[in-house]
C-alpha atoms as a PDB file:
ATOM      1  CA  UNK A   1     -80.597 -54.620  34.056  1.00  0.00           C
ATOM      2  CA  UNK A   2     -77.580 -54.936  31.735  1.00  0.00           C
ATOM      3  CA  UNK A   3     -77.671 -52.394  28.379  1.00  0.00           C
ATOM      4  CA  UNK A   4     -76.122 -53.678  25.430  1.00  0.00           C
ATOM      5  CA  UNK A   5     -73.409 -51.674  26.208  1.00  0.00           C
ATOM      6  CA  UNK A   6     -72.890 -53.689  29.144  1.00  0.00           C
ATOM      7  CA  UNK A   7     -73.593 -51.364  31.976  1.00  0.00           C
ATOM      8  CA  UNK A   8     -75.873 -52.559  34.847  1.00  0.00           C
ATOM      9  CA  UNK A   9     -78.036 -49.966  35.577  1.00  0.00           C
ATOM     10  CA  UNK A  10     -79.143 -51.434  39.099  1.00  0.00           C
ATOM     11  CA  UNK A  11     -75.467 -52.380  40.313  1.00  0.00           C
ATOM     12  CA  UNK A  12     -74.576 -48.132  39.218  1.00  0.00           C
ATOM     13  CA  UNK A  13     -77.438 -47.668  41.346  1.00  0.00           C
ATOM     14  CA  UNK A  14     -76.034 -49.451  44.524  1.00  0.00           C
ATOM     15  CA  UNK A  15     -72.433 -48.315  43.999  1.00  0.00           C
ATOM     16  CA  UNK A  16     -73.609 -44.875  43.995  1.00  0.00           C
ATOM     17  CA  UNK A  17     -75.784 -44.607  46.396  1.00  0.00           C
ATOM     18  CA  UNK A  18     -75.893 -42.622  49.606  1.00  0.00           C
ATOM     19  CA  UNK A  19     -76.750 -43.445  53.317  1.00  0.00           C
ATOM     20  CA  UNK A  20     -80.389 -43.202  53.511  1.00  0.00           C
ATOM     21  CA  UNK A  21     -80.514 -44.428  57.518  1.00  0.00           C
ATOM     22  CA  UNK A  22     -77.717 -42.243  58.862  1.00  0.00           C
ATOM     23  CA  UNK A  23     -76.428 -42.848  62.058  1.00  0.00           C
ATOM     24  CA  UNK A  24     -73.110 -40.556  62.258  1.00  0.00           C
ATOM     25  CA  UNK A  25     -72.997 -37.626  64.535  1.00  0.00           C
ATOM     26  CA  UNK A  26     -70.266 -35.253  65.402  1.00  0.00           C
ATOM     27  CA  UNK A  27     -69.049 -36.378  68.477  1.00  0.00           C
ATOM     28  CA  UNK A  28     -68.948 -39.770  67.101  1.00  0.00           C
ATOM     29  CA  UNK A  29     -66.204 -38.721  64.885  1.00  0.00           C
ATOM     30  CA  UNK A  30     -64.427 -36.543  67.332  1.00  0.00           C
ATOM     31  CA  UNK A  31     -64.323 -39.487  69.974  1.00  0.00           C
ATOM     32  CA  UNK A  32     -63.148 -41.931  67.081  1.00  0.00           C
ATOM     33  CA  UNK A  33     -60.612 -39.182  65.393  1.00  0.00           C
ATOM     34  CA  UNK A  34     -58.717 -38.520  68.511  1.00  0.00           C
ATOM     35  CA  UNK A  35     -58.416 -42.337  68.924  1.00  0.00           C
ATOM     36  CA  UNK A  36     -56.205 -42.171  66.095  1.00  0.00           C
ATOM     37  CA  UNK A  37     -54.883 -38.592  66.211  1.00  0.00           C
ATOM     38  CA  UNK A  38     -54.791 -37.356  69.779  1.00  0.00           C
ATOM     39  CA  UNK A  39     -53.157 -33.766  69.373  1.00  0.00           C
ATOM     40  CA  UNK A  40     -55.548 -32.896  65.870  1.00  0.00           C
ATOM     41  CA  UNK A  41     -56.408 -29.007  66.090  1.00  0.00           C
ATOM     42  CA  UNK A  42     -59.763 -29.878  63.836  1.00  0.00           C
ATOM     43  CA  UNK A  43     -63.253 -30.649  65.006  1.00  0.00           C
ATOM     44  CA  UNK A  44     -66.276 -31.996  62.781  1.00  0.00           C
ATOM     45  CA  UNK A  45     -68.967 -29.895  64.004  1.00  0.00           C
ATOM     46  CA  UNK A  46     -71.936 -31.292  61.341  1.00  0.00           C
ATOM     47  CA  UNK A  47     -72.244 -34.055  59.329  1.00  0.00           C
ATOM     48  CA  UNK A  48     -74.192 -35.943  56.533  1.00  0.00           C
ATOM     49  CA  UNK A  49     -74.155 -38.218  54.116  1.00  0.00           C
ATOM     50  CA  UNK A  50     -73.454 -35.316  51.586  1.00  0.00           C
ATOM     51  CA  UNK A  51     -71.454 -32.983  53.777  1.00  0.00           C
ATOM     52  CA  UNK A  52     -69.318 -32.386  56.333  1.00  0.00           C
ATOM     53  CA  UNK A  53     -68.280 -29.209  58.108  1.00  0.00           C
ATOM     54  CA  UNK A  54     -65.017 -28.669  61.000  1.00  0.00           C
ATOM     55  CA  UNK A  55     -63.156 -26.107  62.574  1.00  0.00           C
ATOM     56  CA  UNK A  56     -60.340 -25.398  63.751  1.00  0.00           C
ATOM     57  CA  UNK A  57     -59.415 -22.068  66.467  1.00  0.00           C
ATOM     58  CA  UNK A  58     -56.155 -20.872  64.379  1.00  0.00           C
ATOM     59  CA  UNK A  59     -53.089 -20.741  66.821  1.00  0.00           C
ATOM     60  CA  UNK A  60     -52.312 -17.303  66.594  1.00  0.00           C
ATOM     61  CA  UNK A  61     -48.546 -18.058  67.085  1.00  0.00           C
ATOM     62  CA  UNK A  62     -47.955 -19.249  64.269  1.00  0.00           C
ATOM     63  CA  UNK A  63     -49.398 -16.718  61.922  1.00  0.00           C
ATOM     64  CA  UNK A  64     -47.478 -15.638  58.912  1.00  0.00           C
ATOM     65  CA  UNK A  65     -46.500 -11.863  59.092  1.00  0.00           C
ATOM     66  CA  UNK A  66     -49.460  -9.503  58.849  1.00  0.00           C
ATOM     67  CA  UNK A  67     -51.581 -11.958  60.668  1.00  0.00           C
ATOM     68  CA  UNK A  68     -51.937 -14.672  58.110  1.00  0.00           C
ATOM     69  CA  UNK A  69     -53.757 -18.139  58.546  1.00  0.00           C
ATOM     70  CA  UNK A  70     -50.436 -20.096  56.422  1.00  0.00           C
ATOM     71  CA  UNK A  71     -51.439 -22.153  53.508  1.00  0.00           C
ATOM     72  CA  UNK A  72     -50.453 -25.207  54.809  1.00  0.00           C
ATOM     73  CA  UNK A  73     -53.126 -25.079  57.807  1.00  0.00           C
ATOM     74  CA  UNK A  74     -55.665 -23.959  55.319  1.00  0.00           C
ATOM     75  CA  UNK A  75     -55.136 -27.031  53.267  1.00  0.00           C
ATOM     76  CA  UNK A  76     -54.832 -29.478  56.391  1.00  0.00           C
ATOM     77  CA  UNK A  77     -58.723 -28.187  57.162  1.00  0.00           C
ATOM     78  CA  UNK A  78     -59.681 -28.855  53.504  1.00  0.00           C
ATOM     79  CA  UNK A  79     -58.003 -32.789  53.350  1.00  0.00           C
ATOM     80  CA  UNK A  80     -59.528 -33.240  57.024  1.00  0.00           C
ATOM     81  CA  UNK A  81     -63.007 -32.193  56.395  1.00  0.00           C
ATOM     82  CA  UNK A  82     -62.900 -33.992  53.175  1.00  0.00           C
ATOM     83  CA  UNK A  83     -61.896 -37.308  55.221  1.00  0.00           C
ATOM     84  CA  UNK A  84     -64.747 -36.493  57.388  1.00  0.00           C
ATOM     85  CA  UNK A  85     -67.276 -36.546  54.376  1.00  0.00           C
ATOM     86  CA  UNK A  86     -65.681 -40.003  53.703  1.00  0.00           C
ATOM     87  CA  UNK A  87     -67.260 -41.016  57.009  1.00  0.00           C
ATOM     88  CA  UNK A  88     -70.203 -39.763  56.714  1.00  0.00           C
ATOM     89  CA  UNK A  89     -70.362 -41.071  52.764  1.00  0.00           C
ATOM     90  CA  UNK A  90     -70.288 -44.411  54.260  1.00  0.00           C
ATOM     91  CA  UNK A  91     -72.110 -43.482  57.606  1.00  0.00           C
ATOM     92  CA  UNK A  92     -69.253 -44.793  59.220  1.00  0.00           C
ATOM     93  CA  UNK A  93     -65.839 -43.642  60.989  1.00  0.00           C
ATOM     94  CA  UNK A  94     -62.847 -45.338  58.247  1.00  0.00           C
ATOM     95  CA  UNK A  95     -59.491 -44.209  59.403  1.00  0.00           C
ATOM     96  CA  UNK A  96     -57.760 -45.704  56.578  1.00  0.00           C
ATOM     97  CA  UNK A  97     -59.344 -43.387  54.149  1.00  0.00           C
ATOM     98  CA  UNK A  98     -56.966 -41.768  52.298  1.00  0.00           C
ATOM     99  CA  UNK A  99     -56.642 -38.668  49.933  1.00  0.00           C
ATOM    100  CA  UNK A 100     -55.871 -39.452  46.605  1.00  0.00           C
ATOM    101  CA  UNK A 101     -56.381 -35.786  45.197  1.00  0.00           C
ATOM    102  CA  UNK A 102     -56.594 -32.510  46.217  1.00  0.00           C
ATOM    103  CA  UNK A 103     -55.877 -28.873  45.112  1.00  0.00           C
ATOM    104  CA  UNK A 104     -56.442 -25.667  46.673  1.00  0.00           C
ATOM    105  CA  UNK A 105     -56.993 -22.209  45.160  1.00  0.00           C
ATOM    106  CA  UNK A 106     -56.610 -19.454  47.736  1.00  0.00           C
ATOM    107  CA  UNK A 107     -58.791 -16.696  47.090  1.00  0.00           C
ATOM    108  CA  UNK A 108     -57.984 -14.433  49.853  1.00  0.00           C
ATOM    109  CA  UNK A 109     -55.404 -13.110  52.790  1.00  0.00           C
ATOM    110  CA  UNK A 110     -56.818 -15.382  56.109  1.00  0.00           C
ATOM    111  CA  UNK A 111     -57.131 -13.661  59.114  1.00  0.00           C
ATOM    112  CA  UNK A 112     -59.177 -14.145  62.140  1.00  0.00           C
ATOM    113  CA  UNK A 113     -59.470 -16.423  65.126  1.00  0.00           C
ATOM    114  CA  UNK A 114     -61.111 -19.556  63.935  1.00  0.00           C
ATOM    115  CA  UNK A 115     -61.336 -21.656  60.434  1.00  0.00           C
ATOM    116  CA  UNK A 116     -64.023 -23.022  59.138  1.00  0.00           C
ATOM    117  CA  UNK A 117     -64.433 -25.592  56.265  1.00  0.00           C
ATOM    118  CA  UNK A 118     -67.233 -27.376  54.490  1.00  0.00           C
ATOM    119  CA  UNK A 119     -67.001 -30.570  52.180  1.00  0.00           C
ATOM    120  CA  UNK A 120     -70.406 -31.072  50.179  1.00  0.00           C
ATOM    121  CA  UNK A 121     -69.822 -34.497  47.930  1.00  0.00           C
ATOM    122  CA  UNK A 122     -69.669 -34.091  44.395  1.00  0.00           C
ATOM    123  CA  UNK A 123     -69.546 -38.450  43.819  1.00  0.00           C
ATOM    124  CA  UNK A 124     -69.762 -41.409  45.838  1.00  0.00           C
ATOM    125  CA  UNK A 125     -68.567 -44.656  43.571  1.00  0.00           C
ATOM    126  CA  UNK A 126     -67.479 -48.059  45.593  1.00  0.00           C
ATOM    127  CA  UNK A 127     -63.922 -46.635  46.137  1.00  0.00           C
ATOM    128  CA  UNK A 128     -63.975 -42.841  45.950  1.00  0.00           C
ATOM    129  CA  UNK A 129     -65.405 -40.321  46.994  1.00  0.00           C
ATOM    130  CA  UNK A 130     -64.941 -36.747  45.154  1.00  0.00           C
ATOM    131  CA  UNK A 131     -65.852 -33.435  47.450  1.00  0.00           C
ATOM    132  CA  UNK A 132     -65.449 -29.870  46.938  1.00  0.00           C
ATOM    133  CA  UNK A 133     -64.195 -27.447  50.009  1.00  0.00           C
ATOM    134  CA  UNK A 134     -64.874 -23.836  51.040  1.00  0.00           C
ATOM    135  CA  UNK A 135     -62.845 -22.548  53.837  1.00  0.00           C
ATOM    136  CA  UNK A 136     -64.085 -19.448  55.766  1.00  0.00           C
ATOM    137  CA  UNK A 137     -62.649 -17.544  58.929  1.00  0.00           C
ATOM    138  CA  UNK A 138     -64.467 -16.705  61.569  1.00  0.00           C
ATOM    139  CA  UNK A 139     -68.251 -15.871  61.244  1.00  0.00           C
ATOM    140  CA  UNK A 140     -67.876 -15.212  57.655  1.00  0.00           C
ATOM    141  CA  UNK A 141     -68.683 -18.069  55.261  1.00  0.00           C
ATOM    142  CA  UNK A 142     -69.906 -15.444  52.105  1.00  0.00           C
ATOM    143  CA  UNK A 143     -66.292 -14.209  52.413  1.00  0.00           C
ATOM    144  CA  UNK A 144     -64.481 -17.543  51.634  1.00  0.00           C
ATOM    145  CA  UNK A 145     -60.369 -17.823  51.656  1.00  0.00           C
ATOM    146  CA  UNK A 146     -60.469 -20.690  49.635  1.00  0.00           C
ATOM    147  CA  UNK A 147     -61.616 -23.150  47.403  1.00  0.00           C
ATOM    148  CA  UNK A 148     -60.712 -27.138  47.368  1.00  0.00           C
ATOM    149  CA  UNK A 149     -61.391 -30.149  45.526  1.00  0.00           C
ATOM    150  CA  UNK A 150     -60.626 -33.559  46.295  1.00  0.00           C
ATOM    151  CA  UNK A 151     -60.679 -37.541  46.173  1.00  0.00           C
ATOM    152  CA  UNK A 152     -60.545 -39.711  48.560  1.00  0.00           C
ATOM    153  CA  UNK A 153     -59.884 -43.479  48.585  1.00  0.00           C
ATOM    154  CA  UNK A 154     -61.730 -45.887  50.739  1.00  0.00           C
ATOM    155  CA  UNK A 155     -59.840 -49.299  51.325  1.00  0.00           C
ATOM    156  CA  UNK A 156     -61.202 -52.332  49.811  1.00  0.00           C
ATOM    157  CA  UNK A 157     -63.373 -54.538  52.375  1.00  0.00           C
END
């Protein structure tokens, strides 16, 4: 029903909403992933149609000196787990998803043997989807390294 402000209340309702009869599982998005991306370090290890969670198993060769997880791989595990929320947003695996935003705030030195991240959605609209990212190491997720917010773009259909 239109306001007389001209918003449609029912069509907000649509856009917005969020899978209710999710189909999307984990290995789903691994098999499709590495369709695309053969070599990626990352796997999706949960997902929903308000979160998303990977890992990666840091390659200890190329730690920074003192045993630092670089910035760079910390923020390649916050833009892919936020590209797996935008599949499970739209219960479905969209490759051509693409990040529109994202910014990272490191909180702490990184060191350990695997990364972990988790996306939790923050807004679903038609096009974009917004998520915010905590990255953990190891079995530690009260001790985050980082913080992350982003957008993603879904393509028109």
């Amino acid at each position: 029903m239109r306001s007389p402000t001209g918003f449609d209340s029912r069509r907000a309702a649509r856009q917005y909403a969020v899978v209710s009869d999710f189909s999307l599982t984990p290995d789903a998005i691994n098999a499709g992933v590495r369709q695309h991306w053969a070599d990626t370090p990352h796997l999706c290890t949960d997902i929903g149609p308000r979160h998303a969670t990977a890992t990666q198993v840091i390659n200890q060769e190329n730690l920074r000196p003192g045993g630092f997880v670089p910035g760079p791989t910390m923020f390649s595990m916050a833009d892919v787990v936020l590209w797996y929320l935008s599949f499970g947003t739209v219960n479905r695996i969209e490759p051509m998803a693409l990040t529109s935003d994202l910014s990272i705030r490191f909180l702490r030195p990184a060191q350990g043997r695997t990364l972990w991240a988790r996306a939790d959605l923050d807004k679903a609209g038609r096009l974009m989807i917004v998520g915010t990212v905590k990255i953990w190491v190891d079995d530690e997720p009260d001790r985050l390294v980082a913080t992350a917010q982003g957008t993603y773009v879904m393509p028109q259909r």
